[in-house]
N, C-alpha and C. Protein backbone atom coordinates (compact mmCIF):
# COMPACT_ATOMS: atom_id res chain seq x y z
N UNK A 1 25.22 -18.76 -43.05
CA UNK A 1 24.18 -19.34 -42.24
C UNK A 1 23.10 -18.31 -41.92
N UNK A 2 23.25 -17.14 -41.51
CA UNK A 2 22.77 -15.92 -41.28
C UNK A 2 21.84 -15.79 -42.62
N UNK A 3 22.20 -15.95 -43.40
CA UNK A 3 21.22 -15.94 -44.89
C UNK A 3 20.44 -16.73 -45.32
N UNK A 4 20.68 -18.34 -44.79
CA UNK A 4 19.86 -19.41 -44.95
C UNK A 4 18.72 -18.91 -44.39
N UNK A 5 19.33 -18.42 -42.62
CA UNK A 5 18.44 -18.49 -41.56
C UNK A 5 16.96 -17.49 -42.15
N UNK A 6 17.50 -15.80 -42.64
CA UNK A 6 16.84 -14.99 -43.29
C UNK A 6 15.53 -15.47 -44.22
N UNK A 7 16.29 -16.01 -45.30
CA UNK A 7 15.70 -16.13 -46.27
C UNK A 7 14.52 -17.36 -46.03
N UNK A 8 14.78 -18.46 -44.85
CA UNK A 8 13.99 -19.20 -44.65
C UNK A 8 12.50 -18.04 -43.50
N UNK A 9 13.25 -17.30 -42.79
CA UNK A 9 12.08 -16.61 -42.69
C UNK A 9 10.70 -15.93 -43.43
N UNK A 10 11.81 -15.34 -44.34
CA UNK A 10 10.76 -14.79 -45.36
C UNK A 10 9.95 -15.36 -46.30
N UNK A 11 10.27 -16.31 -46.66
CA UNK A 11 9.69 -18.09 -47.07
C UNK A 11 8.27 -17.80 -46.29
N UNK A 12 8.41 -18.34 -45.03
CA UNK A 12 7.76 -18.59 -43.97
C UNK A 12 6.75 -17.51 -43.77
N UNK A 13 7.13 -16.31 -43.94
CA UNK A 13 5.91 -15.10 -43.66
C UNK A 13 5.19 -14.97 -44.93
N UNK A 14 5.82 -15.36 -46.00
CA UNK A 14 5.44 -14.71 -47.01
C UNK A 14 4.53 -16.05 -48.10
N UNK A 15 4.74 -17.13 -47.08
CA UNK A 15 3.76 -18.45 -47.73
C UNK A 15 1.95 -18.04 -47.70
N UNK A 16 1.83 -18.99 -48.84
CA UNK A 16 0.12 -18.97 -48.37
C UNK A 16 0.00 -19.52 -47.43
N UNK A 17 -1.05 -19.17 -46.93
CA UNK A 17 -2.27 -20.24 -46.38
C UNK A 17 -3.21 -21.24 -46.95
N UNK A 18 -3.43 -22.74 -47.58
CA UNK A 18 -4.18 -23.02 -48.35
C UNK A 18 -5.63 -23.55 -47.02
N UNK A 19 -6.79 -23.01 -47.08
CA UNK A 19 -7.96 -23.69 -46.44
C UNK A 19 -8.36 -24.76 -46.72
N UNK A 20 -8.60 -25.95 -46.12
CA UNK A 20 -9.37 -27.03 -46.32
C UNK A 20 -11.13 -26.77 -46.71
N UNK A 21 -11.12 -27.85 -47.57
CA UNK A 21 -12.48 -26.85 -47.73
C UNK A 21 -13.35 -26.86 -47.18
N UNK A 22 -13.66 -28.09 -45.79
CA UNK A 22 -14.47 -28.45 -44.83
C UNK A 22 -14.08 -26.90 -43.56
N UNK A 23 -12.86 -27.04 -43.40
CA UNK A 23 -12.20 -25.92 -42.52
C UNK A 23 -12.82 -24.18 -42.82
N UNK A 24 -12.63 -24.69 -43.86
CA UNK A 24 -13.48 -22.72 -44.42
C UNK A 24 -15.07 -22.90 -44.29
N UNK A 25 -15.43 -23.98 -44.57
CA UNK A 25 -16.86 -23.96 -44.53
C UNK A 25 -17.00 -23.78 -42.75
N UNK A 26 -16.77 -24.36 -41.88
CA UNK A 26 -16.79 -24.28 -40.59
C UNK A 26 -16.58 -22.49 -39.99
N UNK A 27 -15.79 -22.01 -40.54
CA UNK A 27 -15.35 -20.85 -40.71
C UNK A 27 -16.12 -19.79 -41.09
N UNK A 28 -16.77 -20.03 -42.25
CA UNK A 28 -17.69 -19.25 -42.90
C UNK A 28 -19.34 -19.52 -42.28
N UNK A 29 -19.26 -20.79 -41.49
CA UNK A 29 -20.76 -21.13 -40.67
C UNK A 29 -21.07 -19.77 -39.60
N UNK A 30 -19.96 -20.01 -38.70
CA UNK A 30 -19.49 -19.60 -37.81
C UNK A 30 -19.58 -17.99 -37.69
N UNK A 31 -19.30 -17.38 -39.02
CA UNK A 31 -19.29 -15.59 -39.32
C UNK A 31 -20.52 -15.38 -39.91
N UNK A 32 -21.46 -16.60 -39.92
CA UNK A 32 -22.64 -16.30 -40.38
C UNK A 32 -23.20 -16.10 -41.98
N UNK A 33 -22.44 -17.01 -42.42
CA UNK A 33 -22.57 -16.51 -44.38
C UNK A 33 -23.54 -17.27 -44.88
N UNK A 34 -24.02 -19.04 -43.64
CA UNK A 34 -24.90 -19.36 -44.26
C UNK A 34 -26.47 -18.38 -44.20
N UNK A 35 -26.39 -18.84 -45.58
CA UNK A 35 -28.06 -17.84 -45.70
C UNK A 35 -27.72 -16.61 -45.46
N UNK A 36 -26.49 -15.79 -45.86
CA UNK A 36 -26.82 -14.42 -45.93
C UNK A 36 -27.10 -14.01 -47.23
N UNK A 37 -27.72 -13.33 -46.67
CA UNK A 37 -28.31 -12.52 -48.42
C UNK A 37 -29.21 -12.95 -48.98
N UNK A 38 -29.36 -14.56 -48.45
CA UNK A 38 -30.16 -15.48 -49.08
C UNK A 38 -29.49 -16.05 -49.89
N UNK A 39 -28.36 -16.20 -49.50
CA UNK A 39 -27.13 -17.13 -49.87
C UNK A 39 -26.58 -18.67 -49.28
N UNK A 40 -26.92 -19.49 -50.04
CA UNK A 40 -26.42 -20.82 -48.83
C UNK A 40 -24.40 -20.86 -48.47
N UNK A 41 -24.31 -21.09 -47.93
CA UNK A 41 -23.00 -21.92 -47.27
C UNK A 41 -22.32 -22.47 -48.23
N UNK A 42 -22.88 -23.34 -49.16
CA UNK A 42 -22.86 -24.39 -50.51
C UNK A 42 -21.63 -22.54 -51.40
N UNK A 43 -22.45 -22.35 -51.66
CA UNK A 43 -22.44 -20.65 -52.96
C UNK A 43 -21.10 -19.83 -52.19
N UNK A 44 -21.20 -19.81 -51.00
CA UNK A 44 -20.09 -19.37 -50.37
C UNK A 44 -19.00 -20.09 -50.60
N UNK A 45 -18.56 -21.46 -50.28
CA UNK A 45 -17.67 -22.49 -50.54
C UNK A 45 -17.19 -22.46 -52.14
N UNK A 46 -18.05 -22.74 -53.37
CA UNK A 46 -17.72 -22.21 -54.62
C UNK A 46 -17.63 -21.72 -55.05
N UNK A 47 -17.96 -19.91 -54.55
CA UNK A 47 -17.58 -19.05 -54.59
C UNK A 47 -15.76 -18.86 -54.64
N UNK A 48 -15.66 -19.29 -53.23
CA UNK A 48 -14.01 -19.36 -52.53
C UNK A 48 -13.02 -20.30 -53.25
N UNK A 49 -13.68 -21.78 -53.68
CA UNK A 49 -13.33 -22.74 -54.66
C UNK A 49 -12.81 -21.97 -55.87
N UNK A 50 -13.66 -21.22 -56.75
CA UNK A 50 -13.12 -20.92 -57.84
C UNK A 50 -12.85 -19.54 -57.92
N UNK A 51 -12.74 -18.61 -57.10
CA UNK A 51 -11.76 -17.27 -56.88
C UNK A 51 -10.30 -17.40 -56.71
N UNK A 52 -10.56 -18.09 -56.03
CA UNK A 52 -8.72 -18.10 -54.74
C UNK A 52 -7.85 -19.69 -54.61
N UNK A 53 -8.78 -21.01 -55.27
CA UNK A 53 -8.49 -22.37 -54.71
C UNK A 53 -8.42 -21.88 -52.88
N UNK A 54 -8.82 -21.63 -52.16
CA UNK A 54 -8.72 -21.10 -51.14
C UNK A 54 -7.86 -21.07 -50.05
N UNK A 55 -7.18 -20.34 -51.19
CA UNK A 55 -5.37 -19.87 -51.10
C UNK A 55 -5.67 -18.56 -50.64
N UNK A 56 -5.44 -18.16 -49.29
CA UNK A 56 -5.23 -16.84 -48.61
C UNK A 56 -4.66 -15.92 -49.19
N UNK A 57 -3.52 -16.04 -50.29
CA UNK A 57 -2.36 -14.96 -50.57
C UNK A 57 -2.97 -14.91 -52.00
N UNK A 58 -3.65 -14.94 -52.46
CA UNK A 58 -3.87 -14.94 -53.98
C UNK A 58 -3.89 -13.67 -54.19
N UNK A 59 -3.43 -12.82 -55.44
CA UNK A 59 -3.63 -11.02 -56.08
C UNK A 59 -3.70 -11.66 -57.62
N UNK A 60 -4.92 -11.28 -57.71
CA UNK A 60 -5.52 -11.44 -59.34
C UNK A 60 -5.40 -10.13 -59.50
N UNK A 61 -4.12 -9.88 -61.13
CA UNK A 61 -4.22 -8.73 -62.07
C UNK A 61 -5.23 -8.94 -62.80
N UNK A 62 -5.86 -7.44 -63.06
CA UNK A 62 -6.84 -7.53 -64.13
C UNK A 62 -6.28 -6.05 -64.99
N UNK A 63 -5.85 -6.66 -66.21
CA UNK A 63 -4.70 -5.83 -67.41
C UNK A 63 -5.69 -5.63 -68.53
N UNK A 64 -5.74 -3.74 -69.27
CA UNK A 64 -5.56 -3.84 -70.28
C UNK A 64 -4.55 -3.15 -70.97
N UNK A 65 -4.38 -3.26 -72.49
CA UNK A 65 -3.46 -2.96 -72.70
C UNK A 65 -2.17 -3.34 -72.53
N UNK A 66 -1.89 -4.18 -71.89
CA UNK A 66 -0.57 -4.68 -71.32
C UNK A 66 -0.51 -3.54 -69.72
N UNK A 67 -1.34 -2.76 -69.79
CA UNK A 67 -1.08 -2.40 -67.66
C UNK A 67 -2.23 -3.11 -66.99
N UNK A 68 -1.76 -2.81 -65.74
CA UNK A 68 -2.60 -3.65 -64.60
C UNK A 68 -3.24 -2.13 -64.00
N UNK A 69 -4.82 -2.60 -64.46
CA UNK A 69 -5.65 -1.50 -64.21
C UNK A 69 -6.54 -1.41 -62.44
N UNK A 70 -6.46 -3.38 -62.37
CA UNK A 70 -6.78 -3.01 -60.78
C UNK A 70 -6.68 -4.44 -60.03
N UNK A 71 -6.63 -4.98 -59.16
CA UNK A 71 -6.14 -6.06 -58.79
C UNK A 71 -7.65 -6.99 -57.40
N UNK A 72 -7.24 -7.73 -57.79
CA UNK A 72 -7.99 -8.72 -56.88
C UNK A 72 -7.76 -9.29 -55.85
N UNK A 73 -7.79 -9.31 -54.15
CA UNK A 73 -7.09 -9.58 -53.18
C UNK A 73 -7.65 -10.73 -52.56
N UNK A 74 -6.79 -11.65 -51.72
CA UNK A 74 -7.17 -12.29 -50.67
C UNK A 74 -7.93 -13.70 -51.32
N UNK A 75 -8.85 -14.93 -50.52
CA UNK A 75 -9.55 -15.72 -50.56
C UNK A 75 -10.76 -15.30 -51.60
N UNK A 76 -11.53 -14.24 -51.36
CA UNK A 76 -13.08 -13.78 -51.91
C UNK A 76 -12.00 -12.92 -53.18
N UNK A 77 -10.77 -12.94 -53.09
CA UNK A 77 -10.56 -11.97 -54.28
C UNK A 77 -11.22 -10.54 -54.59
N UNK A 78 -10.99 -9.68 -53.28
CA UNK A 78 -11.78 -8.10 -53.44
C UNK A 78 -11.59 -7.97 -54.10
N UNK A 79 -11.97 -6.43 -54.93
CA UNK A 79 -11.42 -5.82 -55.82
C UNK A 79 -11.24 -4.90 -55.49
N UNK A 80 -9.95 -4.05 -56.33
CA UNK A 80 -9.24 -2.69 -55.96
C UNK A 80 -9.78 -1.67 -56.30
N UNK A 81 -10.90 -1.96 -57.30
CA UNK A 81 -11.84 -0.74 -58.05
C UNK A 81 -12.25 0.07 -57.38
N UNK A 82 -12.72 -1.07 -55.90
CA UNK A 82 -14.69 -0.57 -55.26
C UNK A 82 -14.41 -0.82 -53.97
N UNK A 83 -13.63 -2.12 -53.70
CA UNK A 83 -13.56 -2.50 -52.30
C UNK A 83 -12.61 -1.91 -51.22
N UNK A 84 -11.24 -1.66 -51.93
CA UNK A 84 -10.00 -1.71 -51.22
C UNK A 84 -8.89 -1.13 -51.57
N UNK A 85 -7.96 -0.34 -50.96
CA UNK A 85 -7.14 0.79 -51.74
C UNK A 85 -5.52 0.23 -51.73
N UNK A 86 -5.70 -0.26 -53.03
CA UNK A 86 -3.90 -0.66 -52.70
C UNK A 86 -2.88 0.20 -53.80
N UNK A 87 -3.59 2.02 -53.62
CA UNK A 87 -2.42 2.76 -54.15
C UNK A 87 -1.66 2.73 -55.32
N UNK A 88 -2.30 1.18 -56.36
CA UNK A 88 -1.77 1.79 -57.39
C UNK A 88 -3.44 1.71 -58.55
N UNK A 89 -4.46 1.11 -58.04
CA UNK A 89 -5.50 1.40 -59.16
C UNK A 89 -5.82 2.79 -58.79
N UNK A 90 -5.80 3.48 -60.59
CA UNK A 90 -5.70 4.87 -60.88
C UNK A 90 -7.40 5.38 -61.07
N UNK A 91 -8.25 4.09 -61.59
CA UNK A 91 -9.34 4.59 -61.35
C UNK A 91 -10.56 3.93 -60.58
N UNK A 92 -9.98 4.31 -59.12
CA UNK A 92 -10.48 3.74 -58.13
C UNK A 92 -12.06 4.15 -58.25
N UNK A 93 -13.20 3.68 -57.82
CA UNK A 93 -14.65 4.16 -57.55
C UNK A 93 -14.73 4.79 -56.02
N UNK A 94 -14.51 6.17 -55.65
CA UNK A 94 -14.49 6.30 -54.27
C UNK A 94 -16.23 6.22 -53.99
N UNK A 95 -16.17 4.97 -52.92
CA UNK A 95 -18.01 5.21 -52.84
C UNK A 95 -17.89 4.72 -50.94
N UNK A 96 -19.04 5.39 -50.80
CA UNK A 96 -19.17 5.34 -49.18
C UNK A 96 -18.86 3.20 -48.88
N UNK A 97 -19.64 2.79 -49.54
CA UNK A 97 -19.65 1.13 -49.38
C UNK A 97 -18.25 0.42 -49.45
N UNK A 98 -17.57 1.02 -49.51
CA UNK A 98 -15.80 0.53 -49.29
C UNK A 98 -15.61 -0.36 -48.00
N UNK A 99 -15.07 -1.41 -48.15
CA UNK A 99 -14.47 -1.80 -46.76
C UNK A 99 -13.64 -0.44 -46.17
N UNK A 100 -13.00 0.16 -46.61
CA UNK A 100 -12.30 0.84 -45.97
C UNK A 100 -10.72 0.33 -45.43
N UNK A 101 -10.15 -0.69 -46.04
CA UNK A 101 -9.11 -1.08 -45.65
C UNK A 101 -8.15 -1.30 -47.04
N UNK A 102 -6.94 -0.89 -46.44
CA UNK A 102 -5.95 -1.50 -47.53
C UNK A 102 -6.29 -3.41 -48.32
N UNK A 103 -6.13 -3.11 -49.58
CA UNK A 103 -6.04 -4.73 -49.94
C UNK A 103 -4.96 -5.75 -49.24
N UNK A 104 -3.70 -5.11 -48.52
CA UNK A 104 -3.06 -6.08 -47.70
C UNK A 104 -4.02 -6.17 -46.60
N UNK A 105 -4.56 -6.10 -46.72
CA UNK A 105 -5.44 -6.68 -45.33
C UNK A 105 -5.73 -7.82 -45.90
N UNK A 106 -6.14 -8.50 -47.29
CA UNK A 106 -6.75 -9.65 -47.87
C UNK A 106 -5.79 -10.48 -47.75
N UNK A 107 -4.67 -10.54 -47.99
CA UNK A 107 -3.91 -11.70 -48.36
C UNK A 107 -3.40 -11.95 -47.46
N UNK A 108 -3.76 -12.59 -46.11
CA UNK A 108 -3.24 -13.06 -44.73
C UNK A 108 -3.79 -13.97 -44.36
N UNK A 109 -3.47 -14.75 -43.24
CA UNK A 109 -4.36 -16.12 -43.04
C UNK A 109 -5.11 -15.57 -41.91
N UNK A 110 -5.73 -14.42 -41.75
CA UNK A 110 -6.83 -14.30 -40.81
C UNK A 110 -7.94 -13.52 -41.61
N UNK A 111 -8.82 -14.18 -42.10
CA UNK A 111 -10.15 -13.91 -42.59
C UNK A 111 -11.48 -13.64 -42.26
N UNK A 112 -10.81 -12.65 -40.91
CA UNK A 112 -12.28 -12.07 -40.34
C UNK A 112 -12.95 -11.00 -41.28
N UNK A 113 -11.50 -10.44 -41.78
CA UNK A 113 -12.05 -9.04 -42.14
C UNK A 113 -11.85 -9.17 -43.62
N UNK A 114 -11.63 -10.19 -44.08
CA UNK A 114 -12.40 -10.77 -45.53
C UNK A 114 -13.68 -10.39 -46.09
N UNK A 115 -14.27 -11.61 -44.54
CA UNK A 115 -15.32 -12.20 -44.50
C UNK A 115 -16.41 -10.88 -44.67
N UNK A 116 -16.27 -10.05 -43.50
CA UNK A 116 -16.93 -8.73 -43.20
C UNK A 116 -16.86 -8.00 -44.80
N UNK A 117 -15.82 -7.60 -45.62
CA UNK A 117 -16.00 -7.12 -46.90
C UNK A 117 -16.46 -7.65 -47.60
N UNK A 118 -16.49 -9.36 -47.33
CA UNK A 118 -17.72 -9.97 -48.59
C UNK A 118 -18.75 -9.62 -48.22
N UNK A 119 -19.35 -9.39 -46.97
CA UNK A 119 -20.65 -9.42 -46.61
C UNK A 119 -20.86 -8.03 -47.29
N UNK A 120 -20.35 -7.04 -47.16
CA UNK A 120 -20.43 -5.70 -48.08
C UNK A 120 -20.88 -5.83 -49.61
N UNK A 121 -19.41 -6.32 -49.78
CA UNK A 121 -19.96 -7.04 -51.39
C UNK A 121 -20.85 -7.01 -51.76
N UNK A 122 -21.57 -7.86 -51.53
CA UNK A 122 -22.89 -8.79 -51.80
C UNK A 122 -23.96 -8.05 -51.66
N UNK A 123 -24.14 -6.99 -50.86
CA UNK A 123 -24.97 -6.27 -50.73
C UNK A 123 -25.80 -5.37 -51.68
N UNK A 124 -25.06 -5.00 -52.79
CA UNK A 124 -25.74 -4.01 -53.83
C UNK A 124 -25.38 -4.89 -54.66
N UNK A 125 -25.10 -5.85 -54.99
CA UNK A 125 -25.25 -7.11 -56.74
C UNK A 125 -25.48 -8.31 -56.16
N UNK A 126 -25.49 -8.68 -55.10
CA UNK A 126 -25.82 -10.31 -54.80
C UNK A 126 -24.36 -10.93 -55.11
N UNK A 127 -24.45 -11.94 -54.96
CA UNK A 127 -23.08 -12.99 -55.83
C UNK A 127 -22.65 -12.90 -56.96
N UNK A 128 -23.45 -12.30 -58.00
CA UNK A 128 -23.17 -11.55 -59.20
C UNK A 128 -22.00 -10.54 -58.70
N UNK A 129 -21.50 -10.11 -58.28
CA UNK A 129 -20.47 -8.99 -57.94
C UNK A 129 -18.83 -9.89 -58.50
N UNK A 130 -19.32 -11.33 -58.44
CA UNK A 130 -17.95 -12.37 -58.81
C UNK A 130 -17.83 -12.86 -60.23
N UNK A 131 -17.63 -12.42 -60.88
CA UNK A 131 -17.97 -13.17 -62.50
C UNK A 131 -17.83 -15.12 -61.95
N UNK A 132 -16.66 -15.42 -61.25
CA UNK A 132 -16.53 -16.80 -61.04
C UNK A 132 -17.66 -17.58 -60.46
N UNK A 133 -18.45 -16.78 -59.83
CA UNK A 133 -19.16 -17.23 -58.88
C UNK A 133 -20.56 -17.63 -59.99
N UNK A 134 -20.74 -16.45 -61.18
CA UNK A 134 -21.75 -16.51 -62.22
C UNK A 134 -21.49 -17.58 -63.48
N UNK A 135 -19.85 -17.83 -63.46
CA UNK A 135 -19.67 -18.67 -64.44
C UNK A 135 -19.92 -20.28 -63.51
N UNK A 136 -19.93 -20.43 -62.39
CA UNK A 136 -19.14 -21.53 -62.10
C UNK A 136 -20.42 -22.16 -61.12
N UNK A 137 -20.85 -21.31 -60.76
CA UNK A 137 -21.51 -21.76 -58.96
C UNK A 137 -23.35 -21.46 -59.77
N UNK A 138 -23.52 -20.18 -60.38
CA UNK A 138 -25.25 -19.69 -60.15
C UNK A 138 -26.02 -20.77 -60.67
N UNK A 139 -25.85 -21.45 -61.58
CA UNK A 139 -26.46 -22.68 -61.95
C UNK A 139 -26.16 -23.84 -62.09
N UNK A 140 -25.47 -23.90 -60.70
CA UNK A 140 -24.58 -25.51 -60.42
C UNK A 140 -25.20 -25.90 -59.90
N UNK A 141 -25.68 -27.58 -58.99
CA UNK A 141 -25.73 -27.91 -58.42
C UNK A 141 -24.31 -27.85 -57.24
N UNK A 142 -24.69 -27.66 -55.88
CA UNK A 142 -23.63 -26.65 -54.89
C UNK A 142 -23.58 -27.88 -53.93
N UNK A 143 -24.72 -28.91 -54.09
CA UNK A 143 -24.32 -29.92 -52.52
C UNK A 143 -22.93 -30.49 -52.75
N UNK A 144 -22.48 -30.78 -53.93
CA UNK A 144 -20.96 -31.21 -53.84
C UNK A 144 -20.11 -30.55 -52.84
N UNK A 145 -20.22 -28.96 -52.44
CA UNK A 145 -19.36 -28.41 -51.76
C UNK A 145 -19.34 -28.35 -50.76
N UNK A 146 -20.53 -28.90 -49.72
CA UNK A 146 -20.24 -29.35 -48.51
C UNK A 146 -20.92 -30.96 -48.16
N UNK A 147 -20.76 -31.80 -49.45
CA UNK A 147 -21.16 -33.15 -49.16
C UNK A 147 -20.24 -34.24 -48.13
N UNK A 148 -19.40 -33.64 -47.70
CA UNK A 148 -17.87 -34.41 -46.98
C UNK A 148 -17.91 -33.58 -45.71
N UNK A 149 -18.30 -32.63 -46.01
CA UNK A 149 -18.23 -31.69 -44.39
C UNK A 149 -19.36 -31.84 -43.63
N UNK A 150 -18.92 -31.44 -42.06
CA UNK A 150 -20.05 -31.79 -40.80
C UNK A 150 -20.24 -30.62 -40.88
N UNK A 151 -21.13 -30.13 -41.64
CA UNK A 151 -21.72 -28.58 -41.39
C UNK A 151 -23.28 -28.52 -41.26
């Protein structure tokens, strides 16, 4: 019983979070993303849509060779290159513009300090910094992504 009990814990800590996508947009109003950068709300939402399904716990490997050269964290999917130090990418970019936080900081269901490293992000490439965001969102039409939400 003692082991059920366990193992249902760790279940439990170790689940995603999935965001609604009206819920993140409210979320992302709120921390101020509409119109940053000169970014709408819309670009933010499909951004998050096609990084993460906006699944909190997501870690995108990015492999060559058959190794994993650096990894992708959280909802916005940081990266381990430039953004965030999770100790095993070997050729990290040390540059002053770092969040400055471990990549376990990304994969949790509190996305303040996401949010704050996207806003970094974005800063020296625009939304270009996401390949998903360039394949999927830069020449989409974006009202689909908050046509259902009170935003």
């Amino acid at each position: 019983m003692k082991t059920f009990i366990l193992l249902s814990a760790l279940l439990f800590v170790a689940s995603p979070y999935i965001f609604e996508k009206c819920e993140l947009a409210q979320l992302l109003l709120r921390h101020g993303l509409d119109g940053y950068r000169g970014y709408s709300l819309a670009n933010w939402v499909c951004l998050v849509e096609h990084e993460s399904g906006y699944n909190t716990r997501v870690v995108g490997r990015n492999r060559r060779g058959g190794k994993t050269v650096s990894s992708d964290y959280g909802i916005f999917q940081i990266s381990s290159t430039r953004w965030c130090r999770d100790g095993q990418t070997t050729r990290r970019r040390n540059t002053d513009d770092s969040c400055g936080r471990s990549c376990q900081d990304f994969i949790n269901e509190n996305i303040t300090d996401d949010i704050e490293c996207a806003k970094k992000v974005v800063l020296p490439q625009g939304m270009n910094a996401w390949y998903s965001w360039k394949k999927k969102c830069k020449q989409s039409t974006l009202t689909k992504f908050l046509k259902e939400c009170d935003v």
